[in-house]
N, C-alpha and C. Protein backbone atom coordinates (compact mmCIF):
# COMPACT_ATOMS: atom_id res chain seq x y z
N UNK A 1 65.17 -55.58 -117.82
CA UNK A 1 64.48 -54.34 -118.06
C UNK A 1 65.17 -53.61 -119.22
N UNK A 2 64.53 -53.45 -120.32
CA UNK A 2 65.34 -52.39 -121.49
C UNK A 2 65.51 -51.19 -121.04
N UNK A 3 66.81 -50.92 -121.74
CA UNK A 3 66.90 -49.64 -121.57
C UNK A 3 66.66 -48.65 -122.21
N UNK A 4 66.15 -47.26 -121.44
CA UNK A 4 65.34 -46.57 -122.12
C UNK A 4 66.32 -45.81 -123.47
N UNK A 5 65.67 -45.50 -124.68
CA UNK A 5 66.41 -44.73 -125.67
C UNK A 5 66.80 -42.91 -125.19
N UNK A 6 67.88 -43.80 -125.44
CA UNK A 6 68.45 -41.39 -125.88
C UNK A 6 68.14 -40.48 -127.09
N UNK A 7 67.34 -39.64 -127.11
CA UNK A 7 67.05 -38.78 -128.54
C UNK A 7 68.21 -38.70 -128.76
N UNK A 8 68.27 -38.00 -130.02
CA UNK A 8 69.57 -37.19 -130.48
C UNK A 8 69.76 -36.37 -129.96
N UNK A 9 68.86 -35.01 -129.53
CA UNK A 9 68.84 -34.26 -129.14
C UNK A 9 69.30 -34.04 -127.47
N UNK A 10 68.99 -35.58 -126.64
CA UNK A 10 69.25 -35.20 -125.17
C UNK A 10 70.64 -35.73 -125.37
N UNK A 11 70.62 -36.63 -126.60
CA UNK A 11 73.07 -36.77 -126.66
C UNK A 11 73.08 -36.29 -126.94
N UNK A 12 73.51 -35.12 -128.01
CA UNK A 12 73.58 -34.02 -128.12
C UNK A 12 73.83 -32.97 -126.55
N UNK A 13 73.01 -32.54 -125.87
CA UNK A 13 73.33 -31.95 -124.46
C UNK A 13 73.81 -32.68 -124.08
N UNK A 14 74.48 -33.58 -123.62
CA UNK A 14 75.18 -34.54 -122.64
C UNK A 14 76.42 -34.35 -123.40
N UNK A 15 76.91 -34.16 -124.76
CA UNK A 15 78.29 -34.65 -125.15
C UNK A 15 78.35 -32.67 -125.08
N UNK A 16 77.50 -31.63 -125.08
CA UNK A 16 77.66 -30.05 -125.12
C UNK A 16 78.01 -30.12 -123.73
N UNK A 17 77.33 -30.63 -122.57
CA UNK A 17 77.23 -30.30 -121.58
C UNK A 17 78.71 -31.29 -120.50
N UNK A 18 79.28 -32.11 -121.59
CA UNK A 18 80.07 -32.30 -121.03
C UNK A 18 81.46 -31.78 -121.27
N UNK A 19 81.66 -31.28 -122.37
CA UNK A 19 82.54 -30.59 -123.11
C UNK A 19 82.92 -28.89 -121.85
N UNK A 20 81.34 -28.57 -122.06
CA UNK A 20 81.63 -27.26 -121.06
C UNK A 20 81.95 -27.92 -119.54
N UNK A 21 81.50 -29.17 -119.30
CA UNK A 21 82.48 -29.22 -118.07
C UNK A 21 84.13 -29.31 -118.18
N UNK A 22 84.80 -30.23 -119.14
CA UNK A 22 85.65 -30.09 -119.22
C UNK A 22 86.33 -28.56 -119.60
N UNK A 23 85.94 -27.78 -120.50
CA UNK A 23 86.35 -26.83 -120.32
C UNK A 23 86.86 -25.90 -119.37
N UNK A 24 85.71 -26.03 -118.63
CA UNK A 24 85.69 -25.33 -116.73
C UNK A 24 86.49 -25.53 -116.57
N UNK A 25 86.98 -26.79 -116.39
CA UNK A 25 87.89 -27.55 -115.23
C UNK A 25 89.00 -27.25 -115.60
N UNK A 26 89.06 -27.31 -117.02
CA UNK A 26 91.16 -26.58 -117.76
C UNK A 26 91.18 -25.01 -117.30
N UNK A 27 90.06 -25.31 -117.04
CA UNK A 27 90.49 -22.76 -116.76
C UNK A 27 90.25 -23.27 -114.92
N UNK A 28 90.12 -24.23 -114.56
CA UNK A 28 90.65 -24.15 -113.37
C UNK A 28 89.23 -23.54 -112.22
N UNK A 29 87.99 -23.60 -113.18
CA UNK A 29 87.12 -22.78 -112.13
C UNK A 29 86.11 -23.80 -111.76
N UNK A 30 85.36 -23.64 -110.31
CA UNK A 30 84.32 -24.55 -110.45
C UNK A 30 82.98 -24.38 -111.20
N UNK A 31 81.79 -25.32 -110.79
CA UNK A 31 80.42 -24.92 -111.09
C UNK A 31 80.23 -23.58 -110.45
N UNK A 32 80.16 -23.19 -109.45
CA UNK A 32 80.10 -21.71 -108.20
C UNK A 32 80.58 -20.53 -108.94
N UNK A 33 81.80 -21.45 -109.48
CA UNK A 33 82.73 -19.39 -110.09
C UNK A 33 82.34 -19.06 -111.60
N UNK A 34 82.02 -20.06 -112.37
CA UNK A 34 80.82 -20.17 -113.81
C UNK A 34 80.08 -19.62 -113.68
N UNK A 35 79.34 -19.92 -112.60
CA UNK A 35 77.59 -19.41 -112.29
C UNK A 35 78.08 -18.36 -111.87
N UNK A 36 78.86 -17.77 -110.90
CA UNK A 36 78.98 -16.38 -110.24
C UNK A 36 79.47 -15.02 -111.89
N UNK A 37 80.07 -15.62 -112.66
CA UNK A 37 80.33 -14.52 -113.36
C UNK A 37 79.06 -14.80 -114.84
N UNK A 38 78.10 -15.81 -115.09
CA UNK A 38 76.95 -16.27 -115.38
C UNK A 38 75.88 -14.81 -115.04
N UNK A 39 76.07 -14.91 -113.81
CA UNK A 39 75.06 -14.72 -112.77
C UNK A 39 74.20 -15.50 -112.97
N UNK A 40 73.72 -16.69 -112.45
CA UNK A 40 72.87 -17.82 -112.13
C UNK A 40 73.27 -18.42 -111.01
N UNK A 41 72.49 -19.17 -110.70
CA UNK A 41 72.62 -20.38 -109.98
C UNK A 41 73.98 -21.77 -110.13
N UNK A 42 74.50 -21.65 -109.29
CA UNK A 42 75.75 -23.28 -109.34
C UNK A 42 74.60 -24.15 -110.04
N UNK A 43 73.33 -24.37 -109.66
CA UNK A 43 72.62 -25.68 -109.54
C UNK A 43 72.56 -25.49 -111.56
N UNK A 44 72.06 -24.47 -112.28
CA UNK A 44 71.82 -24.49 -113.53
C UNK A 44 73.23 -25.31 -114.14
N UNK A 45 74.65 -24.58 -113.83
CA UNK A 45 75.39 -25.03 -114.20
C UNK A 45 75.60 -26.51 -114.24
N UNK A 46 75.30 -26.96 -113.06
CA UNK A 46 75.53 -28.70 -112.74
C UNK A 46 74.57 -29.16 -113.70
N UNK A 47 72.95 -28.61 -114.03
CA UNK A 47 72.30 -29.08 -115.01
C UNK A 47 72.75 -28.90 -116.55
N UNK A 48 73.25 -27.52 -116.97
CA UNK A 48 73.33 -27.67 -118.11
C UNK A 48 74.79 -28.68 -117.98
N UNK A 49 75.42 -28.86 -117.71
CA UNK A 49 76.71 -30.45 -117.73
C UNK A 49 75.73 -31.16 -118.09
N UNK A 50 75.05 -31.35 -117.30
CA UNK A 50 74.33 -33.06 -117.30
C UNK A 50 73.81 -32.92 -117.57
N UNK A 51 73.12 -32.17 -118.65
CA UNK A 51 72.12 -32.26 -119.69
C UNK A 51 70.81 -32.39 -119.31
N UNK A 52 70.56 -31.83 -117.73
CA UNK A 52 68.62 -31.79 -117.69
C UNK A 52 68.31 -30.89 -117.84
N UNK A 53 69.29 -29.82 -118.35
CA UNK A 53 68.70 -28.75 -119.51
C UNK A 53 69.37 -28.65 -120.17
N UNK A 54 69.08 -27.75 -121.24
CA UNK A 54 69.81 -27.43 -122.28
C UNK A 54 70.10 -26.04 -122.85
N UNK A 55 70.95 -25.35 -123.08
CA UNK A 55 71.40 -24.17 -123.19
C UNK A 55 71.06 -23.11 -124.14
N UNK A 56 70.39 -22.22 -124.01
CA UNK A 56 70.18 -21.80 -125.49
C UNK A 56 71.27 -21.31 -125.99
N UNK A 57 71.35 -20.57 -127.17
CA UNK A 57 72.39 -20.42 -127.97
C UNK A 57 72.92 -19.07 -127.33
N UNK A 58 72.28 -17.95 -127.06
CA UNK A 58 72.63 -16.83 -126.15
C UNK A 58 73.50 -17.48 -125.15
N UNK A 59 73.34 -18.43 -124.28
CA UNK A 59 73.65 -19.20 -122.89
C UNK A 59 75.38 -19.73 -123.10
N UNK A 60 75.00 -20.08 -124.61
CA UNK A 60 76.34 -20.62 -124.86
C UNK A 60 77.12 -19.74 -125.11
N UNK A 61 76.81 -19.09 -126.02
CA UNK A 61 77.92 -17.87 -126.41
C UNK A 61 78.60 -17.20 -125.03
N UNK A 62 77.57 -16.81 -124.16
CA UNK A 62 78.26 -16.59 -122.68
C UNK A 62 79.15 -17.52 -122.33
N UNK A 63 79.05 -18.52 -122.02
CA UNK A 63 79.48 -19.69 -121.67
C UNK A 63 80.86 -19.58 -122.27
N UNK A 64 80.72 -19.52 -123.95
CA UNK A 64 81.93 -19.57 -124.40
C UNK A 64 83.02 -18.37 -124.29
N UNK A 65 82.65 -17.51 -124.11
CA UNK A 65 83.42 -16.38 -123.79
C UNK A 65 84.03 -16.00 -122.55
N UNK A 66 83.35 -17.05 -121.83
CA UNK A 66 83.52 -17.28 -120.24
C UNK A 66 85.31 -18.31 -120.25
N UNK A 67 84.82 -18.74 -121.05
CA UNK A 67 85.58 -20.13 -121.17
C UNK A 67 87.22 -20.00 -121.90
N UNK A 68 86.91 -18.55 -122.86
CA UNK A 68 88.06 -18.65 -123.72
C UNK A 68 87.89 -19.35 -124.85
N UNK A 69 86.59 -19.51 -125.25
CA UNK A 69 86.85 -20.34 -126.64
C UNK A 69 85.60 -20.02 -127.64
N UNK A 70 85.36 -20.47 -128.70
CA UNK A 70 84.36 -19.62 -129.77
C UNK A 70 83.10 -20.50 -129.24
N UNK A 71 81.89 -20.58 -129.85
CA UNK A 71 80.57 -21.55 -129.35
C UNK A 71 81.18 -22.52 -129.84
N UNK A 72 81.77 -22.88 -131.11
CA UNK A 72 81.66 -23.66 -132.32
C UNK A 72 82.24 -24.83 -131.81
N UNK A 73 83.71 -24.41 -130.62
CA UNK A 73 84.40 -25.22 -129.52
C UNK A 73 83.52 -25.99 -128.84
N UNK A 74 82.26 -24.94 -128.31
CA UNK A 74 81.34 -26.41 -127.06
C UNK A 74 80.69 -27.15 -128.35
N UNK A 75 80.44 -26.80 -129.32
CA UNK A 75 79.69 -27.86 -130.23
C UNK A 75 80.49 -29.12 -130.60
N UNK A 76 81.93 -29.05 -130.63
CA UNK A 76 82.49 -30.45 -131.48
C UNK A 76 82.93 -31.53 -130.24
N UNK A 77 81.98 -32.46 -130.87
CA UNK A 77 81.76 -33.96 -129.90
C UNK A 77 82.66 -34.59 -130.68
N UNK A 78 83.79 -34.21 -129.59
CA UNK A 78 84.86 -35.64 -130.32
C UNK A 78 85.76 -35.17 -128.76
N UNK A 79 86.94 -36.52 -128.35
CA UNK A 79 87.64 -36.22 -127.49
C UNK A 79 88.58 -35.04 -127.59
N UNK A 80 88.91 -34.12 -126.64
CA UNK A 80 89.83 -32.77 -126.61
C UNK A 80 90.90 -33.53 -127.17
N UNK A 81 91.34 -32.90 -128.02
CA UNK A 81 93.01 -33.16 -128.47
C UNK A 81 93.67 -33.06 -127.22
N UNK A 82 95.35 -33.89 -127.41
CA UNK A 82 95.90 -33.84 -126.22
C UNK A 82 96.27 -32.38 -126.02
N UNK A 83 96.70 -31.71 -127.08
CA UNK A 83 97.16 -30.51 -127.06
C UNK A 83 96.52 -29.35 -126.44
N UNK A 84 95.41 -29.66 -126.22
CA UNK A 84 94.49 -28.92 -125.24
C UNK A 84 94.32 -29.59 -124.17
N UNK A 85 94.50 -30.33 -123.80
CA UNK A 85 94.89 -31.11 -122.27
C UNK A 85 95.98 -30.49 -122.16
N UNK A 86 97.00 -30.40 -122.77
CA UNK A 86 98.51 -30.02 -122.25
C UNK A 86 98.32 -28.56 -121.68
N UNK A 87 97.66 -28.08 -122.43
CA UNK A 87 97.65 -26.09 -122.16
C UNK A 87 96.50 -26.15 -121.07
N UNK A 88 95.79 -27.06 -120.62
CA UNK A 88 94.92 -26.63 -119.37
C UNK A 88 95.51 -27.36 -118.68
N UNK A 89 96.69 -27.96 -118.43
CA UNK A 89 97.67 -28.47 -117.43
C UNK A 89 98.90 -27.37 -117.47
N UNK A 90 99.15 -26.94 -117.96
CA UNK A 90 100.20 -25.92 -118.00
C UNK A 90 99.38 -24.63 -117.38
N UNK A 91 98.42 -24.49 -117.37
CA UNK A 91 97.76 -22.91 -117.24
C UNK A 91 97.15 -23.68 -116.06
N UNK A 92 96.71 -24.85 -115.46
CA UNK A 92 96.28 -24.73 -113.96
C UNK A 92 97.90 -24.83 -112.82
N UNK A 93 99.22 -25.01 -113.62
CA UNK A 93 100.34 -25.26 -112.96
C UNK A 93 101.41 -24.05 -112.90
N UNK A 94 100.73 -23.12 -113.52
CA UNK A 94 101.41 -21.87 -113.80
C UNK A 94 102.05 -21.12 -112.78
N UNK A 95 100.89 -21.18 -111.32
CA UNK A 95 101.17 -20.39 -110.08
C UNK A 95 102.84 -21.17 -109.39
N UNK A 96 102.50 -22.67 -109.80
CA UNK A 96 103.19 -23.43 -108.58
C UNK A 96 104.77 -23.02 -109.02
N UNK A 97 105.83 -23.13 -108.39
CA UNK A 97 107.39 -23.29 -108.43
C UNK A 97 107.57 -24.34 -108.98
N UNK A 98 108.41 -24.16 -109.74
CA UNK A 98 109.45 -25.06 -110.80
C UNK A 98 109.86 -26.02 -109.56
N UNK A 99 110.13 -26.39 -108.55
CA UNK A 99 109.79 -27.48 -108.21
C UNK A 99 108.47 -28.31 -107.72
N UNK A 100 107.85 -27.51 -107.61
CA UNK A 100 106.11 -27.90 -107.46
C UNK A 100 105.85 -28.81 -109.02
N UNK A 101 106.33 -27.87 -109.82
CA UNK A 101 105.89 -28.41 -111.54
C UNK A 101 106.84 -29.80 -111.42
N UNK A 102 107.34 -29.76 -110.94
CA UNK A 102 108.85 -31.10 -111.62
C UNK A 102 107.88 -32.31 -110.86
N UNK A 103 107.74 -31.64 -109.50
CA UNK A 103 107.01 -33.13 -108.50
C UNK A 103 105.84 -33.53 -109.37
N UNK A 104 105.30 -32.93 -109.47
CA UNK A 104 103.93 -33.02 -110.22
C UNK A 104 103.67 -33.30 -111.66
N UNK A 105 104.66 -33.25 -112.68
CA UNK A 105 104.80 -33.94 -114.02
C UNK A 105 105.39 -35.33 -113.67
N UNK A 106 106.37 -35.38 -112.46
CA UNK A 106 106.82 -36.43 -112.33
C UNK A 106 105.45 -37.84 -112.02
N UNK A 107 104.50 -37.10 -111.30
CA UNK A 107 103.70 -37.97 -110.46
C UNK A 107 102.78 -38.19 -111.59
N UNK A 108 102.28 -37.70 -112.26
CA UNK A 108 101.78 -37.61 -113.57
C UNK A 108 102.31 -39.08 -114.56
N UNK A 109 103.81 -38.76 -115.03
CA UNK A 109 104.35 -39.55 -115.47
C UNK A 109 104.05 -41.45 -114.81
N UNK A 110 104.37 -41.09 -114.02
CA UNK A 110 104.00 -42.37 -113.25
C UNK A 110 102.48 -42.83 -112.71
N UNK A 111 101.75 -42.45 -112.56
CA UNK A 111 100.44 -42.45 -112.89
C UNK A 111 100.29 -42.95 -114.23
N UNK A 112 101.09 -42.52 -115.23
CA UNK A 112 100.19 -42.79 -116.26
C UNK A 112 101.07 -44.07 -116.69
N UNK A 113 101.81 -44.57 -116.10
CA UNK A 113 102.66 -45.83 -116.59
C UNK A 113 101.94 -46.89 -115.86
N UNK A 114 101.75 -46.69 -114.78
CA UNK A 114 101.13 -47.68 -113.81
C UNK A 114 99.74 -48.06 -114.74
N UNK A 115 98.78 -46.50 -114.76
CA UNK A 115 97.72 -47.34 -115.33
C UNK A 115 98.10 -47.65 -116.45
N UNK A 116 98.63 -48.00 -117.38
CA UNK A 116 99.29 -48.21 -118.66
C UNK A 116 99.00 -49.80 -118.47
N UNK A 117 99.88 -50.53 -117.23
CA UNK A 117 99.77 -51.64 -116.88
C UNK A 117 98.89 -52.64 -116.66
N UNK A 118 97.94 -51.27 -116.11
CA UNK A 118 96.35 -52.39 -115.51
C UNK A 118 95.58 -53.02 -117.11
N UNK A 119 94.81 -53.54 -116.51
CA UNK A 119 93.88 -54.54 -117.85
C UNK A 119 92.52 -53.45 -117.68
N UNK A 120 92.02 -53.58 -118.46
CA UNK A 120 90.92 -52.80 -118.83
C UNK A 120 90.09 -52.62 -117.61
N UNK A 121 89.63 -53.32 -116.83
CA UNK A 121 88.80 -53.01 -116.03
C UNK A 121 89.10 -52.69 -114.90
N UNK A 122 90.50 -52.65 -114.62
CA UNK A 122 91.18 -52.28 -113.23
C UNK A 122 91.07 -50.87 -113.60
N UNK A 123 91.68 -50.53 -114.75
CA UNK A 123 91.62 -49.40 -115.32
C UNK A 123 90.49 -48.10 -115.10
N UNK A 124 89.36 -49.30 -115.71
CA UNK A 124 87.56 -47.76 -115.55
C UNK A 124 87.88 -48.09 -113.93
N UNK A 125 88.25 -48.50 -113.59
CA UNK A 125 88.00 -48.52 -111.74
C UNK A 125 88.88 -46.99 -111.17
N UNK A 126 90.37 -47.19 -111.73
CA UNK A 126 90.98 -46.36 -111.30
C UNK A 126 90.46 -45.11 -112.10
N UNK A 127 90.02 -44.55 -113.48
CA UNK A 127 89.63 -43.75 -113.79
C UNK A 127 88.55 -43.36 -113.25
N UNK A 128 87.42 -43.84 -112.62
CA UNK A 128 86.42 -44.06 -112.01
C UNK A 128 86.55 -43.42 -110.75
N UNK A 129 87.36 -43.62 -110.21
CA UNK A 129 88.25 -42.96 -108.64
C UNK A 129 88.50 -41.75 -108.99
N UNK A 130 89.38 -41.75 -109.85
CA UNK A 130 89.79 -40.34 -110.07
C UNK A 130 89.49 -39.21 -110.45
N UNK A 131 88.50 -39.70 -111.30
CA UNK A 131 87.11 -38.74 -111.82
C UNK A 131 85.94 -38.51 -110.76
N UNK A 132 85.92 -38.96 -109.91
CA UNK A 132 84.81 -38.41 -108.31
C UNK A 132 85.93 -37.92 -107.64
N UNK A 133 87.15 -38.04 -107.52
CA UNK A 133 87.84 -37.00 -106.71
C UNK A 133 88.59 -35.83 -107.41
N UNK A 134 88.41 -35.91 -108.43
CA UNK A 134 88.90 -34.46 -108.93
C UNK A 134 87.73 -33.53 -109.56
């Protein structure tokens, strides 16, 4: 069975709509606490992620101001620099005690050596896991 084509336009929302998920998730909030200071619906939020809608430009600018970052941020489709991984790991670890942080960079560390090890497809498995439970 072929598979069906993606406009530009619905990649386009899928790489916007995934960006603002990741965003969320470095400020530490869910779909629920987006939508609650939104005022909308959780359910819009889960759609505009996944792209079965699409945001207007008003929507975003909220969004982005929600978020801490300019629109121009949800527009660039490319992977987050690490350096912005690091600061939404530092700012969701902020509350815990300096030994909370030590256990937890430690476990980190090792996590990321282990999968270092696996072969590619053990790999999307374990990323695969870890991405439905977090």
């Amino acid at each position: 069975m072929p598979q069906e084509e993606i406009s530009p336009e619905k990649q386009l929302a899928r790489e916007v709509g995934g960006i603002i998920a990741i965003r969320r998730k470095a400020k530490g909030w869910t779909q629920a606490q987006l939508a609650e200071h939104m005022d909308i619906e959780k359910e819009t939020v889960s759609r505009i992620e996944t792209a079965h809608i699409t945001p207007t430009l008003a929507r975003l600018d909220q969004i982005a101001k929600l978020l801490d970052c300019e629109i121009s941020d949800l527009l660039k489709i490319s992977t987050p620099d690490v350096s912005d991984q690091a600061l939404a790991l530092m700012n969701r670890m902020e509350d815990l005690s300096q030994s909370q942080q030590t256990i937890l960079l430690d476990l980190f560390g090792k996590v990321a050596m282990a999968m270092g090890n696996l072969n590619a497809k053990d790999r999307k498995v374990v990323e695969k896991f870890l991405g439905d439970i977090l």
